[in-house]
PDB file of N, CA and C in Angstrom:
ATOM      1  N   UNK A   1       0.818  -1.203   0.000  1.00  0.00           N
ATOM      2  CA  UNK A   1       0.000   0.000   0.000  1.00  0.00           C
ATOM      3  C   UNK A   1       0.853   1.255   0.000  1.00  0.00           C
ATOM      4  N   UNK A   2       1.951   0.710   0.631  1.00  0.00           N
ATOM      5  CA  UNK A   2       3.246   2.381   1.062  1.00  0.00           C
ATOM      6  C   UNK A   2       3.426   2.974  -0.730  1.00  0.00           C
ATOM      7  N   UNK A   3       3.554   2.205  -1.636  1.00  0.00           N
ATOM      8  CA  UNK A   3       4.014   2.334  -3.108  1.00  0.00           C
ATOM      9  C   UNK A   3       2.582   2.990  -3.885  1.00  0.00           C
ATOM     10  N   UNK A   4       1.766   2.163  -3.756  1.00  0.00           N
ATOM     11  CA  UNK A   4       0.121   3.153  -4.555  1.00  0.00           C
ATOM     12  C   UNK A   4       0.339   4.229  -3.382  1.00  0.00           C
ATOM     13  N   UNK A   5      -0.030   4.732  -2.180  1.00  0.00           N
ATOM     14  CA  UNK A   5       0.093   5.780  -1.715  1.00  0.00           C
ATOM     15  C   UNK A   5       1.452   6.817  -2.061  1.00  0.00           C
ATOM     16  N   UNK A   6       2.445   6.483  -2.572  1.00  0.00           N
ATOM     17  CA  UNK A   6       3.335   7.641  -2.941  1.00  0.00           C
ATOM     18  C   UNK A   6       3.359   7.479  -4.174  1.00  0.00           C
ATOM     19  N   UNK A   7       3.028   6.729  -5.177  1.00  0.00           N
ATOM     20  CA  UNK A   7       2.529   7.294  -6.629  1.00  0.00           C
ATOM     21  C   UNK A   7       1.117   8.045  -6.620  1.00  0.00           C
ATOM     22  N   UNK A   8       0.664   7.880  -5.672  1.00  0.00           N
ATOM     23  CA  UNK A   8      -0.435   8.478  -6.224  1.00  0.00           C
ATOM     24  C   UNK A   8       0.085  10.257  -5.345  1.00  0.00           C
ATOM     25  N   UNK A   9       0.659  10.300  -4.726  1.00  0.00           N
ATOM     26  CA  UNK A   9       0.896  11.464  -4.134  1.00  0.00           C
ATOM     27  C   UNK A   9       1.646  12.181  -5.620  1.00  0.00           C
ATOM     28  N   UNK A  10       2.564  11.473  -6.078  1.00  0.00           N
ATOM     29  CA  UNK A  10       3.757  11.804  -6.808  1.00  0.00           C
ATOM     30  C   UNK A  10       2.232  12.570  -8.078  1.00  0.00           C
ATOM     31  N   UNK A  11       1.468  12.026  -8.801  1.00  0.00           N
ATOM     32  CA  UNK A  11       0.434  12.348  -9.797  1.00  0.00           C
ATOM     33  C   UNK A  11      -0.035  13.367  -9.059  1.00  0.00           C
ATOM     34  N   UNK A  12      -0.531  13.440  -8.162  1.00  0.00           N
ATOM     35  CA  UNK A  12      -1.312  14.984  -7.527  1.00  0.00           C
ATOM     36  C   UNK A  12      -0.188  16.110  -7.518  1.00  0.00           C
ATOM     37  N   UNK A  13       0.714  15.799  -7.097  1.00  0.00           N
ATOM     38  CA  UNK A  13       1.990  16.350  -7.068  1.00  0.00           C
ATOM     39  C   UNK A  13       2.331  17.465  -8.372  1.00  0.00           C
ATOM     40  N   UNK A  14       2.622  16.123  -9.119  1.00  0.00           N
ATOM     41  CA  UNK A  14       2.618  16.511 -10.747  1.00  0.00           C
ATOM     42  C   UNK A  14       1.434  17.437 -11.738  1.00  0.00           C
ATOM     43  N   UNK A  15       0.366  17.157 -11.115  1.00  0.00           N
ATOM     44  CA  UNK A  15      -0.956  18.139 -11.435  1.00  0.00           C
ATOM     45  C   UNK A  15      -0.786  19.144 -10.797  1.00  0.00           C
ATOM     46  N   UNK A  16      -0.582  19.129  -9.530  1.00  0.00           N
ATOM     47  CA  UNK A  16      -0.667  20.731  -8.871  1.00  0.00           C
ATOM     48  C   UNK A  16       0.460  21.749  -9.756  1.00  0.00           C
ATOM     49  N   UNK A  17       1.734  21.154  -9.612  1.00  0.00           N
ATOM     50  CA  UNK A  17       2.930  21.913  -9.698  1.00  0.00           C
ATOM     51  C   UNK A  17       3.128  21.830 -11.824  1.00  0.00           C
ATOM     52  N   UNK A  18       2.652  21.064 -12.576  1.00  0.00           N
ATOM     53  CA  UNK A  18       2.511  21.699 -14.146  1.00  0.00           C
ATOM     54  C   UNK A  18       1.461  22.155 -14.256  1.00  0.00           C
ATOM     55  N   UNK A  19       0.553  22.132 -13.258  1.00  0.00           N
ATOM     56  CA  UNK A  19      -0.930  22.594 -13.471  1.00  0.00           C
ATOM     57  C   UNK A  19      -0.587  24.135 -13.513  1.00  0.00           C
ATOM     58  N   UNK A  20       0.250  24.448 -12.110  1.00  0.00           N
ATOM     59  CA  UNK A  20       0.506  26.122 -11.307  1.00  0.00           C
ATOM     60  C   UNK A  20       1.100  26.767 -12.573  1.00  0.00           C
ATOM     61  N   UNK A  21       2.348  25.772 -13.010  1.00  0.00           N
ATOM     62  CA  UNK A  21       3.217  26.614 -13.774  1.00  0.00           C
ATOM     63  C   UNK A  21       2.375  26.905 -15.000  1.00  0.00           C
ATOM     64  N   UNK A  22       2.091  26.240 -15.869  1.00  0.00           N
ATOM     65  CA  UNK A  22       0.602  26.298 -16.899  1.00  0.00           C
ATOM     66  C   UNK A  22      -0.124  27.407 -16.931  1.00  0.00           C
ATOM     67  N   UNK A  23      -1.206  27.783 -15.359  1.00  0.00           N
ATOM     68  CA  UNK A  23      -1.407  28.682 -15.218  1.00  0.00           C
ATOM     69  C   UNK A  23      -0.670  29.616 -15.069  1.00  0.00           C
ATOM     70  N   UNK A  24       0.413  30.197 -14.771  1.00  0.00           N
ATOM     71  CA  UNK A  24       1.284  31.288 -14.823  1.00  0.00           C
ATOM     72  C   UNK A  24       1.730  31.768 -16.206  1.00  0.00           C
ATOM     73  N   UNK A  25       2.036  30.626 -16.849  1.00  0.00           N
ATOM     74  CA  UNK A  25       1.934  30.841 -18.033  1.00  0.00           C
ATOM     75  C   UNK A  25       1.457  31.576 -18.831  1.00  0.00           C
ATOM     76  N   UNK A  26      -0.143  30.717 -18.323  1.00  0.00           N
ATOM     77  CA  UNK A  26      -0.423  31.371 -19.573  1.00  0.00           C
ATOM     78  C   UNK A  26      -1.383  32.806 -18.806  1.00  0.00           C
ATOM     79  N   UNK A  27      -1.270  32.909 -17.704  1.00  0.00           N
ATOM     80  CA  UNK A  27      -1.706  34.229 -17.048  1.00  0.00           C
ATOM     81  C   UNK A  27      -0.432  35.513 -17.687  1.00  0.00           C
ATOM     82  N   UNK A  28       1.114  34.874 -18.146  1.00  0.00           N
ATOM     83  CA  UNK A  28       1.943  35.829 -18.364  1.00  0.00           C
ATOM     84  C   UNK A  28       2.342  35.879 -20.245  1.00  0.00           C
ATOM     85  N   UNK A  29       2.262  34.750 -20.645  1.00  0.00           N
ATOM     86  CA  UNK A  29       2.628  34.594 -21.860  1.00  0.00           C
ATOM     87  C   UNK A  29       1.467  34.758 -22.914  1.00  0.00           C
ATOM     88  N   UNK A  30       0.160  34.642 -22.400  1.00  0.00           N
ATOM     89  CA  UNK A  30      -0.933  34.232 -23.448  1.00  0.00           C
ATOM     90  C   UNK A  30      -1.853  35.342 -23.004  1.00  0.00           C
ATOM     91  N   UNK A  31      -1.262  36.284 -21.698  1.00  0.00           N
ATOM     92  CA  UNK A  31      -1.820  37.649 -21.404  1.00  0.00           C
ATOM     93  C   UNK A  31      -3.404  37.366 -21.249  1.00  0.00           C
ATOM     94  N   UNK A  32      -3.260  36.260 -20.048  1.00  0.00           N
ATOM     95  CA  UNK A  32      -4.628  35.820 -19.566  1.00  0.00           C
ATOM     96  C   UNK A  32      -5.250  36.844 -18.447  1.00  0.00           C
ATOM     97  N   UNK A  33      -4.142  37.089 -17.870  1.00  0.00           N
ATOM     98  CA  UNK A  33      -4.429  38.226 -16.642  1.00  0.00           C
ATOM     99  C   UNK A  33      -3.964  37.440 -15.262  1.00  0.00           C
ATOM    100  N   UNK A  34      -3.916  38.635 -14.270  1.00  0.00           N
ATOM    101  CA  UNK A  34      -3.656  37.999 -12.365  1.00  0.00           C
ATOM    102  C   UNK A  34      -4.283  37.108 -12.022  1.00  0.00           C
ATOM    103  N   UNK A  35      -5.820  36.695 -12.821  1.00  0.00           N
ATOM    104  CA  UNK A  35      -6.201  35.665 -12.117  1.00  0.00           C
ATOM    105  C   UNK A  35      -5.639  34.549 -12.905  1.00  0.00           C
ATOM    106  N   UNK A  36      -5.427  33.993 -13.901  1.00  0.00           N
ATOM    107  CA  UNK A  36      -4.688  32.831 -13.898  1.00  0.00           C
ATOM    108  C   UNK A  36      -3.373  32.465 -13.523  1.00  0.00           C
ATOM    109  N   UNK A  37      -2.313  34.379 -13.073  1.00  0.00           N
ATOM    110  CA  UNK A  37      -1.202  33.924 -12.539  1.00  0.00           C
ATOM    111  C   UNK A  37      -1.333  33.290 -10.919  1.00  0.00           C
ATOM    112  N   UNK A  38      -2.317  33.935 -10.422  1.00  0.00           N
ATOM    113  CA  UNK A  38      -2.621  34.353  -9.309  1.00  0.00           C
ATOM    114  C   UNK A  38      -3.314  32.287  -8.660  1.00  0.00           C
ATOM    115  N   UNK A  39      -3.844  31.739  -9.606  1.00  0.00           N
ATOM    116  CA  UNK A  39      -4.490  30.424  -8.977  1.00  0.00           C
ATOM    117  C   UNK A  39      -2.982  29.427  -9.136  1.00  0.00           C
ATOM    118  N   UNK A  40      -2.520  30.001 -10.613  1.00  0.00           N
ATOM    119  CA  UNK A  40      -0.923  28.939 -10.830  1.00  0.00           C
ATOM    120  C   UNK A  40      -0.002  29.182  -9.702  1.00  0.00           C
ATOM    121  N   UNK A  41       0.327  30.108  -8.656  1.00  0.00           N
ATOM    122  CA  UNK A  41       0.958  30.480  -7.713  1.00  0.00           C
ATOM    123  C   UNK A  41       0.110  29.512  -6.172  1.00  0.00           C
ATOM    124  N   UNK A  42      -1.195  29.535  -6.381  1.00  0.00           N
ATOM    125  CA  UNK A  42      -2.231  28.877  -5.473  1.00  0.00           C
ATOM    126  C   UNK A  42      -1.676  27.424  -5.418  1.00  0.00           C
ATOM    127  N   UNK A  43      -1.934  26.718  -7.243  1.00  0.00           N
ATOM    128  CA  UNK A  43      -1.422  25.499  -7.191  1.00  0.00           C
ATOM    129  C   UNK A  43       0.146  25.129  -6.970  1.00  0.00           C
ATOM    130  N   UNK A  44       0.711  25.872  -7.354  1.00  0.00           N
ATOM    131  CA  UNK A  44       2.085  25.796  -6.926  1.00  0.00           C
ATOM    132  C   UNK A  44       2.210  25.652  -5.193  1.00  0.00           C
ATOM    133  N   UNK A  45       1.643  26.383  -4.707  1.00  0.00           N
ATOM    134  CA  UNK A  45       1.667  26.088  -3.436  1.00  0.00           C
ATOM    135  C   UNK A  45       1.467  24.791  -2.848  1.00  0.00           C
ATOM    136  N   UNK A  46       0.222  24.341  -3.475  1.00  0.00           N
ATOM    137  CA  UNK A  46      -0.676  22.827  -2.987  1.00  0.00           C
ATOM    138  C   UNK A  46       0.663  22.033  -3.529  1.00  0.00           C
ATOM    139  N   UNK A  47       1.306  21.986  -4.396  1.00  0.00           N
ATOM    140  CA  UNK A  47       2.357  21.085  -4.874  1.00  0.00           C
ATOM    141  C   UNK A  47       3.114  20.779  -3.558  1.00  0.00           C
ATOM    142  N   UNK A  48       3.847  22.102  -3.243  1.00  0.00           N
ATOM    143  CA  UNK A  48       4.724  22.338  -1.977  1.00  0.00           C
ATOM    144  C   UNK A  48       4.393  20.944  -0.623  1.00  0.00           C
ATOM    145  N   UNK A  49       2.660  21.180  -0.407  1.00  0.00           N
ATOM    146  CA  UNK A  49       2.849  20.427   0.563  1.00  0.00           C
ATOM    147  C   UNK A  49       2.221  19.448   0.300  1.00  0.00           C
ATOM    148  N   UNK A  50       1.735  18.724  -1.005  1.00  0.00           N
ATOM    149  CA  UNK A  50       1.822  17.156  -1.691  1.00  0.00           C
ATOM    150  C   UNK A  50       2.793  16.894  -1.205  1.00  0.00           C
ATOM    151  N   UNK A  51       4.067  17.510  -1.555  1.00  0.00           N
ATOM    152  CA  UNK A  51       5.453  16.281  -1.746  1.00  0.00           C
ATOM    153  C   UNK A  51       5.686  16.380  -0.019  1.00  0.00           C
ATOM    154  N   UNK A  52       5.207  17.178   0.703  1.00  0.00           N
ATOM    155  CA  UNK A  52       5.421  16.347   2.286  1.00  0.00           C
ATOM    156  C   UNK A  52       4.463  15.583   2.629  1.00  0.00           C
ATOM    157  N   UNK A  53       3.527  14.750   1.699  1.00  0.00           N
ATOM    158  CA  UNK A  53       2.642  13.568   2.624  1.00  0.00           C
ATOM    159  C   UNK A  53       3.403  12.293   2.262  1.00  0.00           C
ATOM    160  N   UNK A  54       4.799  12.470   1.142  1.00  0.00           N
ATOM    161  CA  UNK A  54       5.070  11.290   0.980  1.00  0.00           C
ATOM    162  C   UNK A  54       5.650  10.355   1.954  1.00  0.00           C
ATOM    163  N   UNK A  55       5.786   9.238   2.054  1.00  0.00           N
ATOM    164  CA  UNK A  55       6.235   8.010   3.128  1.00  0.00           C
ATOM    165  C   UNK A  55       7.305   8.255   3.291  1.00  0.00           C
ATOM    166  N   UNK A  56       8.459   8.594   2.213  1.00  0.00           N
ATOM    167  CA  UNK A  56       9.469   8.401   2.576  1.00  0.00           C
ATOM    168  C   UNK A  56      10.037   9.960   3.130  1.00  0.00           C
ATOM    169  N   UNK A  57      10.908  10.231   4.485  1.00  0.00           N
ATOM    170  CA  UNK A  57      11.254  10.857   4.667  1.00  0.00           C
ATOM    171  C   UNK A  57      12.423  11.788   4.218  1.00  0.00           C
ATOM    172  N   UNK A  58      12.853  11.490   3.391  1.00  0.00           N
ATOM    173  CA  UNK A  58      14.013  12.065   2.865  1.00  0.00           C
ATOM    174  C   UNK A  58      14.178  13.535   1.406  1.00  0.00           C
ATOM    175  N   UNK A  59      13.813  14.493   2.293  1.00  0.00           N
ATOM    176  CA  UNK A  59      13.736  15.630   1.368  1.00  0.00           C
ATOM    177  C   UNK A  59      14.230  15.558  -0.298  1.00  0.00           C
ATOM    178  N   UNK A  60      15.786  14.845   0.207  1.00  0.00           N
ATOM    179  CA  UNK A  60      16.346  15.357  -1.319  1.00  0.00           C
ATOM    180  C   UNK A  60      15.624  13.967  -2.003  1.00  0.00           C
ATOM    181  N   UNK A  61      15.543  12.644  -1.265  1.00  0.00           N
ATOM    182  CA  UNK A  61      14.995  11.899  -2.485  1.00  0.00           C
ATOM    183  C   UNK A  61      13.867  12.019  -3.035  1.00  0.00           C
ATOM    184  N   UNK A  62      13.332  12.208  -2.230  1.00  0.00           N
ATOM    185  CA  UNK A  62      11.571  12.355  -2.870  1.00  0.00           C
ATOM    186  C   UNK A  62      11.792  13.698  -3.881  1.00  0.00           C
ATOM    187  N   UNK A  63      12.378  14.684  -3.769  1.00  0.00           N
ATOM    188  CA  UNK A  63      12.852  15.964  -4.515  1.00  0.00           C
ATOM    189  C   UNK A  63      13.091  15.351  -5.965  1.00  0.00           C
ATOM    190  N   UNK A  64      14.436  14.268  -6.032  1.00  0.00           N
ATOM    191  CA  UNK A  64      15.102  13.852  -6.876  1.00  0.00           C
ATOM    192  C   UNK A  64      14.363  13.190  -7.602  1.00  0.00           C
ATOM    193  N   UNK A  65      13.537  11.903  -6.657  1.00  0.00           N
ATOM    194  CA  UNK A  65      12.647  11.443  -8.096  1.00  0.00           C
ATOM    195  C   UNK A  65      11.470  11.487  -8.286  1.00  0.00           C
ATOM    196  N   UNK A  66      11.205  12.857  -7.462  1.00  0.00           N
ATOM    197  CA  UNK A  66      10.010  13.739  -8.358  1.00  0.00           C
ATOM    198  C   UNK A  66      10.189  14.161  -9.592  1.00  0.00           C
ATOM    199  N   UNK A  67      11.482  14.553  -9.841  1.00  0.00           N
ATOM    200  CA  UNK A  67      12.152  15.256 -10.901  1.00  0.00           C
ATOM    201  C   UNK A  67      11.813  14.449 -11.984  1.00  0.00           C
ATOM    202  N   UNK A  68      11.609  13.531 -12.579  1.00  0.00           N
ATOM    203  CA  UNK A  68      11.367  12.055 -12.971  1.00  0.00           C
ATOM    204  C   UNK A  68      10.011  11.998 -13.211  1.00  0.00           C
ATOM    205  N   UNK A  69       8.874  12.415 -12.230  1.00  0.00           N
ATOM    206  CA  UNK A  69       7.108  12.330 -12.514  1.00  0.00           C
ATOM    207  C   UNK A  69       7.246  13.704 -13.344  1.00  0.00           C
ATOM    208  N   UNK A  70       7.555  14.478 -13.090  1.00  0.00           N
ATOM    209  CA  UNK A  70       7.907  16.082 -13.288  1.00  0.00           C
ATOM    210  C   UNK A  70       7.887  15.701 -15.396  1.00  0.00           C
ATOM    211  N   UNK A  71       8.946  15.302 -15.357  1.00  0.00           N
ATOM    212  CA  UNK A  71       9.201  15.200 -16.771  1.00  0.00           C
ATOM    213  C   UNK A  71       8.762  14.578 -17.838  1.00  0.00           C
ATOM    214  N   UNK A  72       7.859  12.927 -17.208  1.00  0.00           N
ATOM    215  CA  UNK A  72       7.249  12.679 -18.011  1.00  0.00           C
ATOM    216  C   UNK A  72       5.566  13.518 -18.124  1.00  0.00           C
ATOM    217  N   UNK A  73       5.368  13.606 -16.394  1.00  0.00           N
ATOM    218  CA  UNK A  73       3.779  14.356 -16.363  1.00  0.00           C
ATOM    219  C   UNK A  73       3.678  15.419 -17.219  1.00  0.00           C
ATOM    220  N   UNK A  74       5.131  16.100 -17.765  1.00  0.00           N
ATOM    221  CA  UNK A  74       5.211  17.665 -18.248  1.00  0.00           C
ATOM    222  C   UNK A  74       4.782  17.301 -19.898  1.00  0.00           C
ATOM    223  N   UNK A  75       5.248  15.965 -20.567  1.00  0.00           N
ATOM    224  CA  UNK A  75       4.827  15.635 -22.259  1.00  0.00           C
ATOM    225  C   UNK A  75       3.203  15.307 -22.014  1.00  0.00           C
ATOM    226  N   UNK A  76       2.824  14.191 -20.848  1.00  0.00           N
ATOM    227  CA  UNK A  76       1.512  14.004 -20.892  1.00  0.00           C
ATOM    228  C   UNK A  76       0.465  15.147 -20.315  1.00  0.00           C
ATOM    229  N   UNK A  77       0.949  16.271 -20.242  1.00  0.00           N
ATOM    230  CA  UNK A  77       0.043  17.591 -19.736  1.00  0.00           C
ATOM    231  C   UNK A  77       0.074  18.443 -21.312  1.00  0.00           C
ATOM    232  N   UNK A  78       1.306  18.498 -21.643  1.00  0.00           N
ATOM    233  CA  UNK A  78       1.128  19.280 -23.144  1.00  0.00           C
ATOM    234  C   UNK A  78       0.654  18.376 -24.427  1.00  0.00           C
ATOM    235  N   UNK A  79       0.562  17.206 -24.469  1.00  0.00           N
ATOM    236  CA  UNK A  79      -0.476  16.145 -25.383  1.00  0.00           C
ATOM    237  C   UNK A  79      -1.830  16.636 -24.772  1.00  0.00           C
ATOM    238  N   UNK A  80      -2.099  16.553 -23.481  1.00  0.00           N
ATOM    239  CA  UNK A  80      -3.734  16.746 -23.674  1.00  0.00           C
ATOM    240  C   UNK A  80      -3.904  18.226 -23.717  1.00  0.00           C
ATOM    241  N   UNK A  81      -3.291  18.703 -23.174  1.00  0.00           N
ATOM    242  CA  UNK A  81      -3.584  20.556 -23.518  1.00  0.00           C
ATOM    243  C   UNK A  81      -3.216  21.354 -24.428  1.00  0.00           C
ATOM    244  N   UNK A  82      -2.066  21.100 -25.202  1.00  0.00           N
ATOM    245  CA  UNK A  82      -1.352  21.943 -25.365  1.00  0.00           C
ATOM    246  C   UNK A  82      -1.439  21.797 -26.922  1.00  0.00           C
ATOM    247  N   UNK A  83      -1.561  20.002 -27.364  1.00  0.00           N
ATOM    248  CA  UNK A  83      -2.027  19.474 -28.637  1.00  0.00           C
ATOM    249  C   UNK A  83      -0.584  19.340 -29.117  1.00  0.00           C
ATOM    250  N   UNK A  84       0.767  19.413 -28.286  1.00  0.00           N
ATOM    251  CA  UNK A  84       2.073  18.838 -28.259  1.00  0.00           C
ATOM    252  C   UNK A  84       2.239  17.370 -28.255  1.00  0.00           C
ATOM    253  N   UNK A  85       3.037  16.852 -29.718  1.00  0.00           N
ATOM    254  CA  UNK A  85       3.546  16.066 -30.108  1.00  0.00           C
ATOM    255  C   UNK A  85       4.444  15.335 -30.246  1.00  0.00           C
ATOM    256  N   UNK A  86       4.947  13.809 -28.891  1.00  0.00           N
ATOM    257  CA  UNK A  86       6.450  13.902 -28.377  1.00  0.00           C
ATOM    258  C   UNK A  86       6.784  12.755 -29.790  1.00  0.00           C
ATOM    259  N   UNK A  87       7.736  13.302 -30.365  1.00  0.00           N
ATOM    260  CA  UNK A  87       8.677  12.220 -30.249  1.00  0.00           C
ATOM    261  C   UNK A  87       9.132  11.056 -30.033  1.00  0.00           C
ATOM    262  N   UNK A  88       9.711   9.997 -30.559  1.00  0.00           N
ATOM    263  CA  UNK A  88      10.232   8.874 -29.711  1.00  0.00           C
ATOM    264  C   UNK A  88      11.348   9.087 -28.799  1.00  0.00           C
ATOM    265  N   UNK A  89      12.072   9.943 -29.481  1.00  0.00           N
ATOM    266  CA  UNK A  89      13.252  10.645 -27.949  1.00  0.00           C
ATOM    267  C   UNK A  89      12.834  11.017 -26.951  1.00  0.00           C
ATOM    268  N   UNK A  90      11.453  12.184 -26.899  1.00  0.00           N
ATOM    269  CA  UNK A  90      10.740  12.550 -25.543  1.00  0.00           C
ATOM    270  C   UNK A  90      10.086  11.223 -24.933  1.00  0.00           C
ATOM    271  N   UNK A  91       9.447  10.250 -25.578  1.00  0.00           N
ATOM    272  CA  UNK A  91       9.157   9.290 -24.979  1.00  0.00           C
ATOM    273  C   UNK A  91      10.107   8.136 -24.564  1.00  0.00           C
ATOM    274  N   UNK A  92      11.461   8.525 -25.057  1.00  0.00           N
ATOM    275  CA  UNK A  92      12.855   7.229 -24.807  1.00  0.00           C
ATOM    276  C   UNK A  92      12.925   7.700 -23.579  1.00  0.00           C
ATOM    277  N   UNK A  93      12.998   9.130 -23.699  1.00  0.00           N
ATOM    278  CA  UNK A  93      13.516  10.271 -22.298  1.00  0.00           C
ATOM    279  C   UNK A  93      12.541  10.366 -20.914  1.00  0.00           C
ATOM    280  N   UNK A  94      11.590  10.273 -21.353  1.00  0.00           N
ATOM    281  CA  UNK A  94      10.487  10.007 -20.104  1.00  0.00           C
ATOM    282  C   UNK A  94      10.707   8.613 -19.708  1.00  0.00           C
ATOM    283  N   UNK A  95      10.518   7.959 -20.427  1.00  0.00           N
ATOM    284  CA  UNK A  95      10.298   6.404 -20.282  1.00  0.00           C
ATOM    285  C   UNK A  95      12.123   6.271 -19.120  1.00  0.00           C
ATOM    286  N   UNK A  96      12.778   6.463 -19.355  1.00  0.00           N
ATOM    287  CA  UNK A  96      14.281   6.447 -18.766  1.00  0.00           C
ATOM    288  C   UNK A  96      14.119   7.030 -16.983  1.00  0.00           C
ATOM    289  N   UNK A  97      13.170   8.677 -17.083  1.00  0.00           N
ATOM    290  CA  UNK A  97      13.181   9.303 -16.234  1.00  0.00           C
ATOM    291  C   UNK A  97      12.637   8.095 -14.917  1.00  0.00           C
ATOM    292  N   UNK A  98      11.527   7.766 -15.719  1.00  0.00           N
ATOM    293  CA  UNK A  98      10.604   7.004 -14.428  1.00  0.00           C
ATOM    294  C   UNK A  98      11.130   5.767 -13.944  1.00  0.00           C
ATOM    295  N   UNK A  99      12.143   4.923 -14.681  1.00  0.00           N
ATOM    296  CA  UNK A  99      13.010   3.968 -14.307  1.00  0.00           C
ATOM    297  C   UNK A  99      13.779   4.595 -13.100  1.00  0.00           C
ATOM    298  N   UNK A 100      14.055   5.682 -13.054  1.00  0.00           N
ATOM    299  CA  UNK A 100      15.084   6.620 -12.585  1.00  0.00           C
ATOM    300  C   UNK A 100      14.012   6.747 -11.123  1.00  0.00           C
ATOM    301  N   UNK A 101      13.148   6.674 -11.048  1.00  0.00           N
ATOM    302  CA  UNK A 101      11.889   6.839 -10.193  1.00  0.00           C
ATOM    303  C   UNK A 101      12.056   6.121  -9.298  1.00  0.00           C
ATOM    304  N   UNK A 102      11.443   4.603 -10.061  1.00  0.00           N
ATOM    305  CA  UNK A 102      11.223   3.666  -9.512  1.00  0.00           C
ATOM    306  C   UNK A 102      12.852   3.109  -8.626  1.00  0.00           C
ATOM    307  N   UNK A 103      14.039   3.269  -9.071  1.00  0.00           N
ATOM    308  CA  UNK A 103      15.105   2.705  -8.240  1.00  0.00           C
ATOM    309  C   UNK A 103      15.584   3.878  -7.188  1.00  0.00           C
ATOM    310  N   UNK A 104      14.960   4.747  -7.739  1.00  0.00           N
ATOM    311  CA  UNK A 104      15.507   5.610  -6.023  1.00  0.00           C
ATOM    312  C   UNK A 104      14.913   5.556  -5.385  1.00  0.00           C
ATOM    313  N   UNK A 105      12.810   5.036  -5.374  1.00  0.00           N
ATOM    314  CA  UNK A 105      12.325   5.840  -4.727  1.00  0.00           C
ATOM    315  C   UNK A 105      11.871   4.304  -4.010  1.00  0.00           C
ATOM    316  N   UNK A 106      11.668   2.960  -4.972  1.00  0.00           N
ATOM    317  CA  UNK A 106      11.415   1.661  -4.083  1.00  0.00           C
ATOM    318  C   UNK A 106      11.918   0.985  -4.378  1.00  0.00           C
ATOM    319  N   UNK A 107      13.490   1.042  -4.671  1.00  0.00           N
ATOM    320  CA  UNK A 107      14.732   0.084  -4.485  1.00  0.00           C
ATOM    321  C   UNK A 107      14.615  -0.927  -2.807  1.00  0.00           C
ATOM    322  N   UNK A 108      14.514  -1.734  -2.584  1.00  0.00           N
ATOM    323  CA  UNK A 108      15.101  -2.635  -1.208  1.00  0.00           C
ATOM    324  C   UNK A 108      16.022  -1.212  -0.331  1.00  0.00           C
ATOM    325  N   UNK A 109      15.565  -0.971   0.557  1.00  0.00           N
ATOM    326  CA  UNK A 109      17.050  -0.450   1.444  1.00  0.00           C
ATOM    327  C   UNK A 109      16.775  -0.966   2.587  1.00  0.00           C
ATOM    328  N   UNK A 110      18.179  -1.203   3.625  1.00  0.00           N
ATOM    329  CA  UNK A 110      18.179  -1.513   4.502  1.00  0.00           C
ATOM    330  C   UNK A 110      17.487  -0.587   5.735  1.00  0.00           C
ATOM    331  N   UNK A 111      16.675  -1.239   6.822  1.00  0.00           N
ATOM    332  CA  UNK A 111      15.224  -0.369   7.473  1.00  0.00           C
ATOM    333  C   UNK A 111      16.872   0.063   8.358  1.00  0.00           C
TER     334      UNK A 111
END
């Protein structure tokens, strides 16, 4: 259960924090206005304290292979929104990241 509970943190995670930046975005680039910078700063926040419900205690790892949900969640947020088209490199490159995930984040370590 410890593993579905911190993937699923890691996906909320990943929604809040490309969701925030998204909105900032496009509150600054697509000249939406304060209120869409203003909720992307909101969700950015909620990101902040997602990544402290995870199990594992360790700031920089959970940091590190967030970095990893981060990158693939970032191609599967601009396919459904954005109408962005990856690549087999963006998908070699995601596909790599989350390997990168899975051994830092539920490798065996000694308790």
């Amino acid at each position: 259960m410890g593993i579905v509970r911190s993937v699923v943190l890691f996906v909320l995670a990943a929604i809040a924090e490309i969701g925030g930046a998204w909105l900032v975005w496009q509150g600054v680039r697509e000249q939406r206005g304060l209120l869409w910078m203003g909720a992307g700063v909101l969700a950015l926040g909620i990101y902040g304290f997602v990544a402290t419900l995870q199990p594992d205690a360790h700031f920089g790892r959970i940091l590190a292979a967030y970095g990893g949900v981060f990158v693939a969640g970032s191609l599967v947020w601009a396919v459904l929104l954005d109408g962005f088209r990856p690549d087999r490199w963006d998908i070699i490159g995601a596909l790599i990241c989350l390997v990168g995930v899975g051994v830092i984040m539920y490798a065996p370590r000694p308790l």
